[in-house]
C-alpha atoms as a PDB file:
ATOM      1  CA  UNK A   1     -15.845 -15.775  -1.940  1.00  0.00           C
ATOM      2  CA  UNK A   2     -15.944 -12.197  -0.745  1.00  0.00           C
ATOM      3  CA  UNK A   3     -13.628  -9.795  -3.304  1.00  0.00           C
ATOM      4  CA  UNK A   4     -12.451  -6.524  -1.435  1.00  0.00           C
ATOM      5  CA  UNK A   5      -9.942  -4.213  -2.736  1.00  0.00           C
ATOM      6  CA  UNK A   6      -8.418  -3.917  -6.097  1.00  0.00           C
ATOM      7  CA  UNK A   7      -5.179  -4.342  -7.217  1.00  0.00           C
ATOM      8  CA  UNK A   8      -3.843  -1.945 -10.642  1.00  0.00           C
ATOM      9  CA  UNK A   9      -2.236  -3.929 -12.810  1.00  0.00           C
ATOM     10  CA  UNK A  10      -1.589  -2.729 -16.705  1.00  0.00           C
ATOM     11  CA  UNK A  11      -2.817  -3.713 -19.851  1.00  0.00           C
ATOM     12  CA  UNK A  12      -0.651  -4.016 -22.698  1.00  0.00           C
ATOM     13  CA  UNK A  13      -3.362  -3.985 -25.490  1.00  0.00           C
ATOM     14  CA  UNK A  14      -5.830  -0.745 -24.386  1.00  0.00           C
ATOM     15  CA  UNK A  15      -2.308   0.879 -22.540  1.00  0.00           C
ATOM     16  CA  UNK A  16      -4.340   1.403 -19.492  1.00  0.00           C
ATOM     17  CA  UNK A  17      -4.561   0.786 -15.782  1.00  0.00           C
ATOM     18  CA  UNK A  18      -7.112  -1.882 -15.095  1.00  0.00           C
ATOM     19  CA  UNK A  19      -8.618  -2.290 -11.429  1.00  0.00           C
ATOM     20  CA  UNK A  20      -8.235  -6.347 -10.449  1.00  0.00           C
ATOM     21  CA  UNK A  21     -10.570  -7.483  -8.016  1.00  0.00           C
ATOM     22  CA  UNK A  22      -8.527  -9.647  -5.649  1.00  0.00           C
ATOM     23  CA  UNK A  23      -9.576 -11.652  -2.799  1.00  0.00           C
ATOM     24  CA  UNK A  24      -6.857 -10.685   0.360  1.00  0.00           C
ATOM     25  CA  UNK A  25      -3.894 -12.604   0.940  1.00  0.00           C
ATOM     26  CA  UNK A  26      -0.782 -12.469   2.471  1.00  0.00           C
ATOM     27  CA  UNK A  27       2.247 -14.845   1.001  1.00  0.00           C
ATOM     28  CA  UNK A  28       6.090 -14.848   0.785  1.00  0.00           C
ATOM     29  CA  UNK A  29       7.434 -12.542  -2.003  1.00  0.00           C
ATOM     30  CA  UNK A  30       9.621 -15.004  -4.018  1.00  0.00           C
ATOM     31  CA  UNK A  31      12.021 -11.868  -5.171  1.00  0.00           C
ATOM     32  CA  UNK A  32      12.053 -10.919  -1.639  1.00  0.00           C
ATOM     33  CA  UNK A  33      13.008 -14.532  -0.345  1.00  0.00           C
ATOM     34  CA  UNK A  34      15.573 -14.367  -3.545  1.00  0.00           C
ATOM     35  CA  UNK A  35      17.593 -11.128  -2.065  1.00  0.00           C
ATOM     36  CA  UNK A  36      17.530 -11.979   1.462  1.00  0.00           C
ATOM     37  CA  UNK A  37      18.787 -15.531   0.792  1.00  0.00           C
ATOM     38  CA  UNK A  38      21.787 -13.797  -1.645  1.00  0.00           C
ATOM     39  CA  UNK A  39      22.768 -11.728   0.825  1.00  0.00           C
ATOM     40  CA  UNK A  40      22.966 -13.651   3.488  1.00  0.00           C
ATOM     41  CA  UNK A  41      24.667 -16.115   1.387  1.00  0.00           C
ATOM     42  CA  UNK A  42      22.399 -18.888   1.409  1.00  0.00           C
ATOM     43  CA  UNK A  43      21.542 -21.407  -1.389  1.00  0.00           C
ATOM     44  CA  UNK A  44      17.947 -23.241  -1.603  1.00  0.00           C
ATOM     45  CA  UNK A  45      19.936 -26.498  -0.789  1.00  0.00           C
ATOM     46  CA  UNK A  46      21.739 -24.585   2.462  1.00  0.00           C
ATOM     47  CA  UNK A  47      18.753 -22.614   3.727  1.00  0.00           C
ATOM     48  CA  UNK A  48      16.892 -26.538   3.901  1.00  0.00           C
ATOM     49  CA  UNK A  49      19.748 -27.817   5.752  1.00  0.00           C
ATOM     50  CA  UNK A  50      19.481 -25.037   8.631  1.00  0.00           C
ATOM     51  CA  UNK A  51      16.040 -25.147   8.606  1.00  0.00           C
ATOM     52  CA  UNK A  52      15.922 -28.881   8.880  1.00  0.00           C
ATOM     53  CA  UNK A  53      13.515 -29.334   6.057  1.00  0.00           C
ATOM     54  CA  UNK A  54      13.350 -30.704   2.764  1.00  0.00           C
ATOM     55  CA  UNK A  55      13.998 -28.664  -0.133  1.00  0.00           C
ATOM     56  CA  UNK A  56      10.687 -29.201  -1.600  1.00  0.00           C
ATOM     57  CA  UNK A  57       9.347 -27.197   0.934  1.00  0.00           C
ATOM     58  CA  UNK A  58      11.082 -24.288  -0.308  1.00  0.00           C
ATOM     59  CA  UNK A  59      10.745 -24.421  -3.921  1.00  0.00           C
ATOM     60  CA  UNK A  60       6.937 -24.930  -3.027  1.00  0.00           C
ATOM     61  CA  UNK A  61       6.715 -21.599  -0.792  1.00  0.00           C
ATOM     62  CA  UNK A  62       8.587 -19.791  -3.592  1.00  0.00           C
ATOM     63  CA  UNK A  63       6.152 -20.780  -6.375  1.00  0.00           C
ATOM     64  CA  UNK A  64       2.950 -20.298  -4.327  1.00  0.00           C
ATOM     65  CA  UNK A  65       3.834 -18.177  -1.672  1.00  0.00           C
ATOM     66  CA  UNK A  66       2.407 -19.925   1.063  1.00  0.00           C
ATOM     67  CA  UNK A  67       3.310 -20.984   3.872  1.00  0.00           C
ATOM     68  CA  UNK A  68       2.835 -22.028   7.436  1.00  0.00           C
ATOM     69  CA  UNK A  69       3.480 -20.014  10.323  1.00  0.00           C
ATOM     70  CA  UNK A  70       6.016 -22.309  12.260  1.00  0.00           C
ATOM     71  CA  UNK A  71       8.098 -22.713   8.878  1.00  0.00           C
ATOM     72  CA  UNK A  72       7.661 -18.868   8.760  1.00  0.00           C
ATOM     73  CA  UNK A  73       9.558 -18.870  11.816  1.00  0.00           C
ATOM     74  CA  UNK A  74      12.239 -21.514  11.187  1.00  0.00           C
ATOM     75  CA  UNK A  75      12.777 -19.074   7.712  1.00  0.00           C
ATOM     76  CA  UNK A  76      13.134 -16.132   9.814  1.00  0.00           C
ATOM     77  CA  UNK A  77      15.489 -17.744  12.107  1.00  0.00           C
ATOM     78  CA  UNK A  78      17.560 -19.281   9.381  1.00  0.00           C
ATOM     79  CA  UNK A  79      17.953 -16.016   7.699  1.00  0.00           C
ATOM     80  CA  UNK A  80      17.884 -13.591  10.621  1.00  0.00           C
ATOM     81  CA  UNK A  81      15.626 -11.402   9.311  1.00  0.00           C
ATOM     82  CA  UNK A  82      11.818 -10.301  10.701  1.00  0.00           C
ATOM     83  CA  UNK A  83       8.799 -11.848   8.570  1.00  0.00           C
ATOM     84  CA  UNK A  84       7.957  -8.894   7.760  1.00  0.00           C
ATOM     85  CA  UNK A  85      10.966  -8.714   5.319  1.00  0.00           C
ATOM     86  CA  UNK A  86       9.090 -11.895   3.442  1.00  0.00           C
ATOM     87  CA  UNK A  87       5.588 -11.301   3.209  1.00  0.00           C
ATOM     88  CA  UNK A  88       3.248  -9.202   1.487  1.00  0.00           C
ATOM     89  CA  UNK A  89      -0.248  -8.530   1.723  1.00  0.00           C
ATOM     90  CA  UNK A  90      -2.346  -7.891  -1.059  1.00  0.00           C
ATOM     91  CA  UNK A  91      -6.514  -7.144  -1.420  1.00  0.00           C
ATOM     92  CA  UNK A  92      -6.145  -5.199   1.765  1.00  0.00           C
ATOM     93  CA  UNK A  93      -6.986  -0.965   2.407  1.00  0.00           C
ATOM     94  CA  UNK A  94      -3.612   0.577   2.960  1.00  0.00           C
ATOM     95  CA  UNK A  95      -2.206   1.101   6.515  1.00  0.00           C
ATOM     96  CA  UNK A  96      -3.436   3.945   8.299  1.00  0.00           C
ATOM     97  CA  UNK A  97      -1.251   5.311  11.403  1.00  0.00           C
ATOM     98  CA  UNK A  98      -2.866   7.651  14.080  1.00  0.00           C
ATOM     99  CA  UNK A  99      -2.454  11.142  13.892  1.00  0.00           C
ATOM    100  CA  UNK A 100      -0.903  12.545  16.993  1.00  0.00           C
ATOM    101  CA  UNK A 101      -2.745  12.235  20.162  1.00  0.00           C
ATOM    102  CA  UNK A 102      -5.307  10.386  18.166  1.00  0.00           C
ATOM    103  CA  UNK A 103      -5.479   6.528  19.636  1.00  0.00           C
ATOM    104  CA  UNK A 104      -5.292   3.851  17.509  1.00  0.00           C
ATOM    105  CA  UNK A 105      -8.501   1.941  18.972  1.00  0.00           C
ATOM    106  CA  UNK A 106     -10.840   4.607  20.427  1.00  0.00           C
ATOM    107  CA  UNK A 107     -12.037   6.913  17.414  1.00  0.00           C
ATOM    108  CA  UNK A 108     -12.166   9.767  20.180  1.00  0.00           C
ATOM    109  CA  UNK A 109      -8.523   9.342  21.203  1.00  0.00           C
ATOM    110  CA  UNK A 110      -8.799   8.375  24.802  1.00  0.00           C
ATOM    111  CA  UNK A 111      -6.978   6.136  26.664  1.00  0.00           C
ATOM    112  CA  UNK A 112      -9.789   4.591  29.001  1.00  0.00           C
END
């Protein structure tokens, strides 16, 4: 199992930040899933029904976090929202954007 990044997460007893190692992932945020479905209006029971599965599916993805790409979609659809709004990555290095005229695949910035 290959560990790559760190995650800070605090202990209680020493009062410090302490580095996890983590291996990466990227699951549905329960709380996320929580305030999406509340504003929209949706209960577990009603999101199954317009997604045409069964409930357990739900409660699983919210106490695990994972879950498969095409009921990733039908969630999306359901709620209207963009997958984005759902998942989260952790064990990964943070995003980094170009600078201007730098391209985002050639280190040198050119575009051929």
């Amino acid at each position: 199992m290959r560990v790559y990044y760190a995650d800070i997460e605090y202990d209680r007893a020493s009062k410090k930040e302490v580095f996890m190692q983590t291996t990466p992932s990227i699951t549905v945020d329960a709380l996320r899933l929580e305030v999406i479905m509340r504003e929209k209006g949706f209960s577990m029971r009603s999101l199954s029904r317009k997604m045409s599965c069964h409930i357990a599916t739900l409660y699983r993805i919210k106490e695990t976090g994972h879950v498969s790409f095409g009921t990733l979609e039908e969630m999306c659809a359901a709620l209207e929202c963009h997958p984005f709004d759902l998942l989260v990555a952790r064990g990964y290095p943070p995003v980094r954007l170009p600078r201007m005229g730098e391209s985002l695949f050639l280190p040198n910035g050119d575009r051929t």
